[in-house]
Protein backbone atom coordinates (compact mmCIF):
# COMPACT_ATOMS: atom_id res chain seq x y z
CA UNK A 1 32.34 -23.72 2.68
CA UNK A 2 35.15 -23.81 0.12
CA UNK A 3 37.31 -26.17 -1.09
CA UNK A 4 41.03 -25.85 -3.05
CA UNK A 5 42.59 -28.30 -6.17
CA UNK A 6 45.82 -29.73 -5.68
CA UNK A 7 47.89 -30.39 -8.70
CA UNK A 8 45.94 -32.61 -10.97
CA UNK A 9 44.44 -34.95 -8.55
CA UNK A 10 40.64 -35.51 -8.45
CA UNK A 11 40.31 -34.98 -4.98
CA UNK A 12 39.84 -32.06 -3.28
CA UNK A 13 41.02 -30.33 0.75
CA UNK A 14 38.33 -28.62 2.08
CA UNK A 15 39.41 -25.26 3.45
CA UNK A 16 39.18 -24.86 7.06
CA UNK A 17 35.63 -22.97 8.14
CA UNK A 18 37.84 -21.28 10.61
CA UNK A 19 40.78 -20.28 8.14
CA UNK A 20 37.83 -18.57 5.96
CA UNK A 21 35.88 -16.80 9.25
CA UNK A 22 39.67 -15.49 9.96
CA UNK A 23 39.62 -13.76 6.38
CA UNK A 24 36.48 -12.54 6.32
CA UNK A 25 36.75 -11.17 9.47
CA UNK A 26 39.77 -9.06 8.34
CA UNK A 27 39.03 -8.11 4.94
CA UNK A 28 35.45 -7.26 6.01
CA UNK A 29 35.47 -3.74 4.95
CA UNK A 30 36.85 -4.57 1.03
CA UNK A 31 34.06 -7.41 0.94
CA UNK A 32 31.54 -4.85 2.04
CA UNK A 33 32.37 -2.92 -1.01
CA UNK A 34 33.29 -5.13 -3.41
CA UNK A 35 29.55 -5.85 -2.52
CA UNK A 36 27.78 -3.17 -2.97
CA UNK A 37 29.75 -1.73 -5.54
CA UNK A 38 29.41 -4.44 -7.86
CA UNK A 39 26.03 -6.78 -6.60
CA UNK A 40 26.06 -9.77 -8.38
CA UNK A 41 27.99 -8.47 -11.39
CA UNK A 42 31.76 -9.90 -12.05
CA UNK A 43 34.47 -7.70 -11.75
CA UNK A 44 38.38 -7.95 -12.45
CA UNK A 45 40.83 -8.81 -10.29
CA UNK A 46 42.22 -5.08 -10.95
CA UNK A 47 39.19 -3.93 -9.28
CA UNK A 48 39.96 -6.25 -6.42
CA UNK A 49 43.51 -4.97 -5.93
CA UNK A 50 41.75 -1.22 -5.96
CA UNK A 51 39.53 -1.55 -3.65
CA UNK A 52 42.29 -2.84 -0.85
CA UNK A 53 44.35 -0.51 -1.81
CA UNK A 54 41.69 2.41 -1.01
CA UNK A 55 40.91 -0.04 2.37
CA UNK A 56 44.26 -0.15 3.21
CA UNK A 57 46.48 2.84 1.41
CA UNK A 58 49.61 1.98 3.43
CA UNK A 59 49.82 -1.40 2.47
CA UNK A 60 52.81 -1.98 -0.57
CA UNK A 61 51.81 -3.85 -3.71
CA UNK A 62 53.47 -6.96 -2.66
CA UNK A 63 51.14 -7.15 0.50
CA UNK A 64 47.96 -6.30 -1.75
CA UNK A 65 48.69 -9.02 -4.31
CA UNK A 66 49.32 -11.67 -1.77
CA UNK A 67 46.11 -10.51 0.03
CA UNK A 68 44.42 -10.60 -3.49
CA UNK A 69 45.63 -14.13 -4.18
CA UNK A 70 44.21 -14.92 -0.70
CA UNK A 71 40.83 -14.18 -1.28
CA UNK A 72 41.20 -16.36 -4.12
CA UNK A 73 42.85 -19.71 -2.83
CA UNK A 74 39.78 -19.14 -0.04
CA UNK A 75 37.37 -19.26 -2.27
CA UNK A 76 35.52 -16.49 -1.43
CA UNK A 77 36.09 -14.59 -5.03
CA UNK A 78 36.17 -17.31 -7.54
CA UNK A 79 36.77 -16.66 -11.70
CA UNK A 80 34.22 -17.45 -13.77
CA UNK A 81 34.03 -20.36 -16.48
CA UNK A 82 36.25 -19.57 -19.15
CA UNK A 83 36.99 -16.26 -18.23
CA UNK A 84 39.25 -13.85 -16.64
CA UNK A 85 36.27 -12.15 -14.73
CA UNK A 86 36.03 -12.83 -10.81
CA UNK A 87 32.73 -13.02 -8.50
CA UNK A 88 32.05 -12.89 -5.23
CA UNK A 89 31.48 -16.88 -3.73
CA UNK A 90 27.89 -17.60 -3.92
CA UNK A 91 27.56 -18.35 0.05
CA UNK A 92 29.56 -15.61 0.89
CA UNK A 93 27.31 -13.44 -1.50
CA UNK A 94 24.06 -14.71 0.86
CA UNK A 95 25.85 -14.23 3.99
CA UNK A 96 27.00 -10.48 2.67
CA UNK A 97 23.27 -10.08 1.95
CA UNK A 98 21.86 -10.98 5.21
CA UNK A 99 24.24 -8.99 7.58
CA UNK A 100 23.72 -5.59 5.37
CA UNK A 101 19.99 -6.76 5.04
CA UNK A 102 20.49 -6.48 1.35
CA UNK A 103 17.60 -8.78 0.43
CA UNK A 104 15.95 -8.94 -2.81
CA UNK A 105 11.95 -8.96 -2.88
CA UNK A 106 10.89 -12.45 -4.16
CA UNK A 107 7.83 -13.28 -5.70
CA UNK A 108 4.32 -13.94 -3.96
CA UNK A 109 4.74 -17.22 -6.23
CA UNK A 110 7.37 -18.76 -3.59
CA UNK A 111 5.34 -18.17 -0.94
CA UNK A 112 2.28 -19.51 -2.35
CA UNK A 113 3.78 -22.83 -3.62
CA UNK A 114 5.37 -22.99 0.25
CA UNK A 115 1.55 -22.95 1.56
CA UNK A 116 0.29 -25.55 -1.03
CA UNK A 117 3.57 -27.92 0.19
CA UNK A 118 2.23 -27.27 3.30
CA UNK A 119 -0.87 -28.14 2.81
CA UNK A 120 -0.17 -31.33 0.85
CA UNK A 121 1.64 -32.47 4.09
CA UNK A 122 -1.01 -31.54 6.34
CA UNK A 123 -2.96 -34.40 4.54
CA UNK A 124 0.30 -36.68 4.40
CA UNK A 125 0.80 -35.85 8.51
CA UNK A 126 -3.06 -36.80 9.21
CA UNK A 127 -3.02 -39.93 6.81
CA UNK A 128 0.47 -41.16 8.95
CA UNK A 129 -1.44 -39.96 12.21
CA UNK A 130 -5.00 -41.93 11.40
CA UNK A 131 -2.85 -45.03 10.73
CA UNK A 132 -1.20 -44.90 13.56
CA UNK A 133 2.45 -44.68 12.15
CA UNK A 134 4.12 -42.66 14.76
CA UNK A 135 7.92 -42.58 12.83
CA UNK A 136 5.82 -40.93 9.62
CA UNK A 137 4.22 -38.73 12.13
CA UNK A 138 7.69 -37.11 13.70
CA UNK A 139 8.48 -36.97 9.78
CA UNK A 140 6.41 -35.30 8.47
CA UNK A 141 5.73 -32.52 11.78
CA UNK A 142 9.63 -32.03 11.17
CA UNK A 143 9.22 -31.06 7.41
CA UNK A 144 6.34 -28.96 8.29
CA UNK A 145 8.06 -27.34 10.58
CA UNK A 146 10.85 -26.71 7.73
CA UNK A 147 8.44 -25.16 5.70
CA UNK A 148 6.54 -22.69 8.51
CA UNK A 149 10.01 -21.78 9.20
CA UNK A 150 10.83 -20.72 5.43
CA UNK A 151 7.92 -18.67 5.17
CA UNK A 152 8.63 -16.92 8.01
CA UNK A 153 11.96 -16.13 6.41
CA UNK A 154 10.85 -15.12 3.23
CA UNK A 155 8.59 -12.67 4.69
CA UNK A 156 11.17 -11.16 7.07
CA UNK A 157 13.60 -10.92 3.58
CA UNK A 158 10.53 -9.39 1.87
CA UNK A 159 9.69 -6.84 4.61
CA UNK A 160 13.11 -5.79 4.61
CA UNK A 161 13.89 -5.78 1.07
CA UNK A 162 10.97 -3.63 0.52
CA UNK A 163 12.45 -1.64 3.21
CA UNK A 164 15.39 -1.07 1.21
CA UNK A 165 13.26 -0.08 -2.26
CA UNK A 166 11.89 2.41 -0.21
CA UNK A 167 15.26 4.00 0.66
CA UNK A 168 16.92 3.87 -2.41
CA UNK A 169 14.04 5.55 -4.02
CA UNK A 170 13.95 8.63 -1.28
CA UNK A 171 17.78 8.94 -1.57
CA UNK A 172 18.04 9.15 -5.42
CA UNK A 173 18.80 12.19 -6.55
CA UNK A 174 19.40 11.32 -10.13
CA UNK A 175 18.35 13.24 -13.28
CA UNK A 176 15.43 10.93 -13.93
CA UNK A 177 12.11 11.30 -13.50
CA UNK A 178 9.95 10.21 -10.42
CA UNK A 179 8.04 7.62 -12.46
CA UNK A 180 12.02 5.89 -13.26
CA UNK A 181 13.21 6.49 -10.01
CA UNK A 182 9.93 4.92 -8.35
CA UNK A 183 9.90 2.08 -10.45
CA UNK A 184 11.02 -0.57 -8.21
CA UNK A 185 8.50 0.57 -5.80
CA UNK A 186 5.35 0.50 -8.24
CA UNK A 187 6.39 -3.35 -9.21
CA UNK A 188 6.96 -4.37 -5.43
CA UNK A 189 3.38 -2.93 -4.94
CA UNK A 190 1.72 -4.48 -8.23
CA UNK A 191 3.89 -7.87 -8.32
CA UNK A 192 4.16 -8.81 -4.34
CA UNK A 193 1.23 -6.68 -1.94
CA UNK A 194 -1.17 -6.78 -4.10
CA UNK A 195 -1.19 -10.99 -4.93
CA UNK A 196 -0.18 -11.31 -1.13
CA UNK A 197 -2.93 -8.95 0.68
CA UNK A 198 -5.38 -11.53 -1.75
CA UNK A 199 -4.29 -14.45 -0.31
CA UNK A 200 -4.43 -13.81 2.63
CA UNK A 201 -7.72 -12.37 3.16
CA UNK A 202 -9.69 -13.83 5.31
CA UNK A 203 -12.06 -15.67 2.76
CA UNK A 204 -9.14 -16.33 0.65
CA UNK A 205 -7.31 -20.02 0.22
CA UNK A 206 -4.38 -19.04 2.66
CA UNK A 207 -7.02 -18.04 5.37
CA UNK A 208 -8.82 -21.52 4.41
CA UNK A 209 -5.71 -23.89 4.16
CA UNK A 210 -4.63 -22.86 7.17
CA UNK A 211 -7.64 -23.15 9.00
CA UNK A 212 -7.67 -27.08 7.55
CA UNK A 213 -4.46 -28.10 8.86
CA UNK A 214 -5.08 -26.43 12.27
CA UNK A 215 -8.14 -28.13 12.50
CA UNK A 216 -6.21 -31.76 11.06
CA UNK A 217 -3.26 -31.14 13.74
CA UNK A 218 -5.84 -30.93 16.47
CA UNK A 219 -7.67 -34.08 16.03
CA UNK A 220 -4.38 -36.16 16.14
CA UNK A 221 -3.58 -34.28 19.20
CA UNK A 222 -7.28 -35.50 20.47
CA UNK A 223 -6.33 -39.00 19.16
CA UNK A 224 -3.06 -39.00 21.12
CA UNK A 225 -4.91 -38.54 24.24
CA UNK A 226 -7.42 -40.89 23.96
CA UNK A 227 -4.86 -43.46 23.69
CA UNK A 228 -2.78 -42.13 26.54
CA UNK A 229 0.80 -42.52 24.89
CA UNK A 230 2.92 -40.28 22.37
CA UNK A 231 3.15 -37.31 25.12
CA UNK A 232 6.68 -36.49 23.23
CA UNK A 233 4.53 -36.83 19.54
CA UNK A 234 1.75 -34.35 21.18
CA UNK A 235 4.35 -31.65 22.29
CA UNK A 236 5.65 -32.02 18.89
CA UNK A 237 1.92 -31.29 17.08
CA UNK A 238 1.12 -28.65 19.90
CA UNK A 239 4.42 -26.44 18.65
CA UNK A 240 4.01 -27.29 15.25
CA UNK A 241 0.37 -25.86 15.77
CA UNK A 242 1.33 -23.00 17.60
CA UNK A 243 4.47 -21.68 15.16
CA UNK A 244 1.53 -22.13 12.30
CA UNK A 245 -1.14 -20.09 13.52
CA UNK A 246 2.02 -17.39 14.87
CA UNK A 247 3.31 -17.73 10.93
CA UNK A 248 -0.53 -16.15 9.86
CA UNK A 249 -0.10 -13.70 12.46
CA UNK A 250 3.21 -12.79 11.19
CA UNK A 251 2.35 -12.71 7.40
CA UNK A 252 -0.38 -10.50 7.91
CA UNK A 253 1.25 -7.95 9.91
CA UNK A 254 4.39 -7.76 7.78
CA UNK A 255 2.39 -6.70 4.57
CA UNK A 256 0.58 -4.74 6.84
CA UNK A 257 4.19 -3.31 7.35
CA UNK A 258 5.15 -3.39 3.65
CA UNK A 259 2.15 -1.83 2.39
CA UNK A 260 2.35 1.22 4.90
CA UNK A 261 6.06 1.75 3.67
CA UNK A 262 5.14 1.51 0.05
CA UNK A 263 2.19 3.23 0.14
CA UNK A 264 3.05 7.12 0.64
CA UNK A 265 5.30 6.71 -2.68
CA UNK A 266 3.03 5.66 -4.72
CA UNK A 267 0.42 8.19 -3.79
CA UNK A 268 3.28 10.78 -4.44
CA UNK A 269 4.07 9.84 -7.97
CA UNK A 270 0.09 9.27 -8.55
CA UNK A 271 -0.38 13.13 -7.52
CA UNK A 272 2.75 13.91 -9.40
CA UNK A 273 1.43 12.35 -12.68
CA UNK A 274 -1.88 13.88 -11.96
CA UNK A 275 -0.14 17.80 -11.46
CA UNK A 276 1.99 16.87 -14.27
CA UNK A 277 -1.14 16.09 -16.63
CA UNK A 278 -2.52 19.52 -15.38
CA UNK A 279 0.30 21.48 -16.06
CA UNK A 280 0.92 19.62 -19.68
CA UNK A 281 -2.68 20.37 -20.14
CA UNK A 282 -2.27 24.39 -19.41
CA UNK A 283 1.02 24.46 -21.41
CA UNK A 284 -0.90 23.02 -24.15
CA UNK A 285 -3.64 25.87 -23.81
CA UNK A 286 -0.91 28.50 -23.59
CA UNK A 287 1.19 27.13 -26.87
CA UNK A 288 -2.61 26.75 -28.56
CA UNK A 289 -4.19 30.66 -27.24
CA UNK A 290 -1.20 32.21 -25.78
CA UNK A 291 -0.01 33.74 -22.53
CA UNK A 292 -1.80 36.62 -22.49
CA UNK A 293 -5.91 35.15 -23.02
CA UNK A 294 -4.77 32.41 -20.96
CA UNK A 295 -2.95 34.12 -18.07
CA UNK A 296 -4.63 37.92 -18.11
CA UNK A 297 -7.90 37.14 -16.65
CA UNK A 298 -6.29 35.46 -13.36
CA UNK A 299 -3.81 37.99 -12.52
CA UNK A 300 -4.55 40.96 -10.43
CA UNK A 301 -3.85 44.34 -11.79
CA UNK A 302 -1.61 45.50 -9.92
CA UNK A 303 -0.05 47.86 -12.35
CA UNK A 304 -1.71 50.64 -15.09
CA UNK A 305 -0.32 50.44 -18.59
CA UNK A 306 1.05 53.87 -18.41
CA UNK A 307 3.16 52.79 -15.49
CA UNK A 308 4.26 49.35 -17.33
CA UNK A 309 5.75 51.33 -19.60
CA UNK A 310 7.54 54.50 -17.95
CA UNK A 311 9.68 55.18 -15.07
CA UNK A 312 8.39 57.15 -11.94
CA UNK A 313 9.93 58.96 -9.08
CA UNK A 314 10.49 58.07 -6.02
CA UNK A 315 7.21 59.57 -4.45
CA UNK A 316 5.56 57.81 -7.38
CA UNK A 317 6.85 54.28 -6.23
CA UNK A 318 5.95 55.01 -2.24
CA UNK A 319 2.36 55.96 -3.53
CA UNK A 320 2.02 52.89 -5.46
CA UNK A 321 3.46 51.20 -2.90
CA UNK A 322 0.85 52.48 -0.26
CA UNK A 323 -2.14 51.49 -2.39
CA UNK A 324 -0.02 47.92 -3.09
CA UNK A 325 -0.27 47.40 1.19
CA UNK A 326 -4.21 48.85 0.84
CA UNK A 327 -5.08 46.65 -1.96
CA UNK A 328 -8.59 44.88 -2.15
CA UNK A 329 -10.08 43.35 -5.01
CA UNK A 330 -13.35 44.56 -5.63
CA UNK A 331 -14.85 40.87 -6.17
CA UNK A 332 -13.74 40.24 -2.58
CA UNK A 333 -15.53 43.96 -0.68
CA UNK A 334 -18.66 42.70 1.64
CA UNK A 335 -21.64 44.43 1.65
CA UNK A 336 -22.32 47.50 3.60
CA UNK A 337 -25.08 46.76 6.55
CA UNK A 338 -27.99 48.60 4.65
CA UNK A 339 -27.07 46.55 1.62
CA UNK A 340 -28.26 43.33 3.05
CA UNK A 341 -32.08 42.12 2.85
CA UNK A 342 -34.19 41.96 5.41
CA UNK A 343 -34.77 38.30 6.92
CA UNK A 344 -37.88 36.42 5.82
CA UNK A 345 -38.33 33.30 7.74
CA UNK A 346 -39.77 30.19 5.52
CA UNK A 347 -43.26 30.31 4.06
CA UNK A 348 -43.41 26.71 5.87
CA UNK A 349 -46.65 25.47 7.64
CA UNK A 350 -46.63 24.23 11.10
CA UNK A 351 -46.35 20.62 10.76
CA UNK A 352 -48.83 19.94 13.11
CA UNK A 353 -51.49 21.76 11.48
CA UNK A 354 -50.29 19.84 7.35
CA UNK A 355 -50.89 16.46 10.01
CA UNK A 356 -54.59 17.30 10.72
CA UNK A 357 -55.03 18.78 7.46
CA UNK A 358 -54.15 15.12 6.17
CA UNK A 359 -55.79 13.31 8.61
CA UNK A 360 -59.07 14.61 8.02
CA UNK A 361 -58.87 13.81 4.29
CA UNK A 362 -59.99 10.06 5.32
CA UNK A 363 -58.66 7.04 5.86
CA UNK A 364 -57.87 6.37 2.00
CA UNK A 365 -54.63 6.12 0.41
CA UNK A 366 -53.30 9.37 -0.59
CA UNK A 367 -50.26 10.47 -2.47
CA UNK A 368 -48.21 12.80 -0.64
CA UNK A 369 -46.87 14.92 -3.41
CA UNK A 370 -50.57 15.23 -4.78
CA UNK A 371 -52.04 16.20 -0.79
CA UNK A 372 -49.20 18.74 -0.60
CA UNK A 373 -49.50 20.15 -4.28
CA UNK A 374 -53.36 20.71 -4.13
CA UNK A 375 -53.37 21.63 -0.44
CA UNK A 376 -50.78 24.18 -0.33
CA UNK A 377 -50.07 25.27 -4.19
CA UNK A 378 -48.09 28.56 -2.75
CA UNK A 379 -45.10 26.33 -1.42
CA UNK A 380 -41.75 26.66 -2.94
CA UNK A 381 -40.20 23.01 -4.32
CA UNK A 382 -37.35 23.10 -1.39
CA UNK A 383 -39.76 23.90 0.69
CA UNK A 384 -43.18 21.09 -0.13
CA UNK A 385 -40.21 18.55 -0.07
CA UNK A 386 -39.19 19.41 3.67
CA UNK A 387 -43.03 18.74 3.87
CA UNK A 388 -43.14 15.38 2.26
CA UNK A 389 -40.02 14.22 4.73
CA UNK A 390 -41.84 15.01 7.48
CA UNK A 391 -45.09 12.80 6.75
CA UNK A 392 -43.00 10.18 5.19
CA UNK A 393 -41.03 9.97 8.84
CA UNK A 394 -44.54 9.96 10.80
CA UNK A 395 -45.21 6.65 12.84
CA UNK A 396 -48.68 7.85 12.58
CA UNK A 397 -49.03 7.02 9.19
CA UNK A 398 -48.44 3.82 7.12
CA UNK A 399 -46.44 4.42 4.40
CA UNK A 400 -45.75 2.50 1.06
CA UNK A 401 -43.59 2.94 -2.25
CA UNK A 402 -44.13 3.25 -5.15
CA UNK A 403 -41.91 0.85 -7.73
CA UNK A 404 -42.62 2.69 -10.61
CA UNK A 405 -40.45 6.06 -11.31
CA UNK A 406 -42.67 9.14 -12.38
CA UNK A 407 -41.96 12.96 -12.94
CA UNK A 408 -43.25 15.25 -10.87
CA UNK A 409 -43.55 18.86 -11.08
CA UNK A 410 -43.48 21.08 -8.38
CA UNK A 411 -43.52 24.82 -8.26
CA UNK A 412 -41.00 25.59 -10.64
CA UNK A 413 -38.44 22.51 -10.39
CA UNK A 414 -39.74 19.09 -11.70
CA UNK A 415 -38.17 15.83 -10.14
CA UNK A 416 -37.80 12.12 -10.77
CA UNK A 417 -39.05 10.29 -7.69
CA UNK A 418 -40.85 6.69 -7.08
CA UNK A 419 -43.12 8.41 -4.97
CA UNK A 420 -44.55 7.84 -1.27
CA UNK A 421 -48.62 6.76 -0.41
CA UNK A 422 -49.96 7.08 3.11
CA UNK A 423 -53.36 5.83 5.27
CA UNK A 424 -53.62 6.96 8.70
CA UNK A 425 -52.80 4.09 11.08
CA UNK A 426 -55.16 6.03 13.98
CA UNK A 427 -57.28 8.79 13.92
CA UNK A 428 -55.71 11.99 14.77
CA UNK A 429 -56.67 13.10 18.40
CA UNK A 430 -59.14 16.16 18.73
């Protein structure tokens, strides 16, 4: 992983992989937070020697600068160019990151430039396959392979870096507001779920370019039985095939996954911005009309002016209390019985007698509306138009639409309608 100068010679020792494990291993706990305390920012070798110290505190400062200068002839902090600043080793950076799951969301970009690879050597795999060129054929399966297997990684490390944004935005309790502090999470959303849950619909180009090289694997898997050889080259295609269409699967559900855990924060701050615009709106009121026209007509009153202003004994304050546990606003009393009106059941015809009255106006066309109106001119509007439902539902009648709009006025309401015609489609039986 590492390797070490010696003197001034162009060649180099590489460090034993099991000299570094042995380190790591034991100065897992300062790496850990040398990690996360400083990311991918550099750091002095003072800061180093600190944090071993608080990992270790009975360790003398002999033992902490040899075990300082061992992390450094490992390799796994290195200084950078021209500079007295240290970082943590690249590959021991990405190994850090994938045992704390510390992954960083990457771009729906990488994945789609993954699936276009892909697909570019779908049509290399079928071209080697249709020309019967078996070596090209294991070639190319094994690079496709590669490239399934990448995505499936990248959307593992996506899933769980969003995972992490998710976290870190419920556990910050800093000064700033939600909109800062929610940040991350609004970009993930905007930059990553948003392009991905569009690709891969199901009428999208991911649904589509998958669906091509399914279909391309499958005929060279035909082809390979037909000729009855290549049963190692088939298995190959079938697996290739299968970890493909299990990749979909697996894309789909994990911004299912992502989504779910990124969308309850975002509603939040979008009601938070919405209560905040609210309340800057009724501060604005108050500052513009003051507290008192604003405020006084929503508050009950619980209190007189002469007791606002003047103290009262002690039978005074159980009294008001009293009425306080008694109180009722008079905008909330109900009626007494007496007080309510007497029912009156709907001036409404009996349908079946508005059906003969229509059926023996002929066979013609009539306008609904216009039967209704001159037949029964009494009707309220609410009323007529339960009416005109009725007949337009009949299956006795054969109805047609109007496509012209026209005003119609009807006891005391006028409406916009395109307006319903109707014959009878039999007579109406005696």
């Amino acid at each position: 992983m590492a390797a070490c100068h010696k003197n001034d010679t162009n060649w180099k020792v590489m460090i034993p992989a099991k000299k570094v494990l042995s380190t790591l291993n034991e100065h897992w706990s300062v790496l850990e937070l040398l990690f996360k305390r400083f990311k991918m920012a550099d750091f002095s070798i003072k800061d180093v020697q600190n944090i071993i110290k608080i990992r270790n505190p009975n360790w003398s400062s002999e033992r902490v600068f040899r075990e300082t200068n061992r992390l450094l002839n490992q390799e796994i902090i290195i200084p950078l160019a021209k500079s007295s600043q240290l970082e943590i080793n690249r590959a021991v950076a990405d190994f850090a990151s994938f045992l704390l799951q510390e992954e960083h969301l990457g771009l729906a970009e990488e994945i789609t430039v993954l699936v276009k690879d892909l697909q570019r050597l779908g049509e290399r795999l079928s071209q080697a396959g249709n020309e019967g060129d078996h070596s090209e054929l294991r070639r190319f399966s094994r690079i496709m392979d590669e490239r399934v297997r990448k995505i499936v990684k990248l959307y593992q490390h996506n899933e769980s870096a969003i995972l992490n944004l998710v976290e870190q935005a419920k556990s910050d309790h800093s000064n700033l507001s939600l909109k800062r502090r929610y940040q991350a999470v609004i970009e993930a959303f905007d930059e990553y779920i948003e392009p991905m849950l569009e690709m891969v619909d199901i009428h999208g180009p991911f649904h589509a370019c998958f669906s091509n090289i399914e279909a391309s694997i499958s005929e060279q898997i035909d082809q390979i039985e037909q000729l009855g050889r290549g049963a190692q080259d088939k298995r190959m295609l079938e697996q290739l095939r299968t970890r493909i269409l299990d990749m979909h699967l697996i894309g789909r559900e994990s911004l299912g996954k992502s989504a779910d855990m990124l969308m309850p924060l975002r509603e939040e701050l979008r009601r938070n911005t919405l209560i905040t615009r609210q309340a800057a709106k009724v501060l604005g009121l108050i500052r513009k009309n003051g507290v008192d026209s604003m405020l006084s007509p929503v508050q009950p009153d619980f209190v007189s002016d002469i007791q606002r202003f003047n103290l009262g004994q002690k039978r005074h304050m159980v009294a008001y209390m009293a009425s306080l546990a008694e109180f009722e606003h008079e905008e909330y009393q109900l009626p007494d019985h007496q007080d309510i009106p007497a029912y009156q059941s709907p001036n409404i015809p009996d349908y079946s007698d508005v059906r003969m009255s229509f059926a023996s106006s002929g066979k013609k066309r009539t306008a609904l509306l216009g039967f209704l109106s001159d037949a029964y001119p009494s009707l309220e509007a609410d009323e007529m138009l339960f009416l005109y439902q009725k007949l337009i539902s009949d299956p006795e009648l054969t109805v047609s639409q109007s496509d012209a709009q026209e005003t119609m006025q009807l006891a005391n309401a006028k409406i916009k309608l395109y307006p319903f015609s109707a014959t009878n489609s039999e007579q109406p039986k005696e």
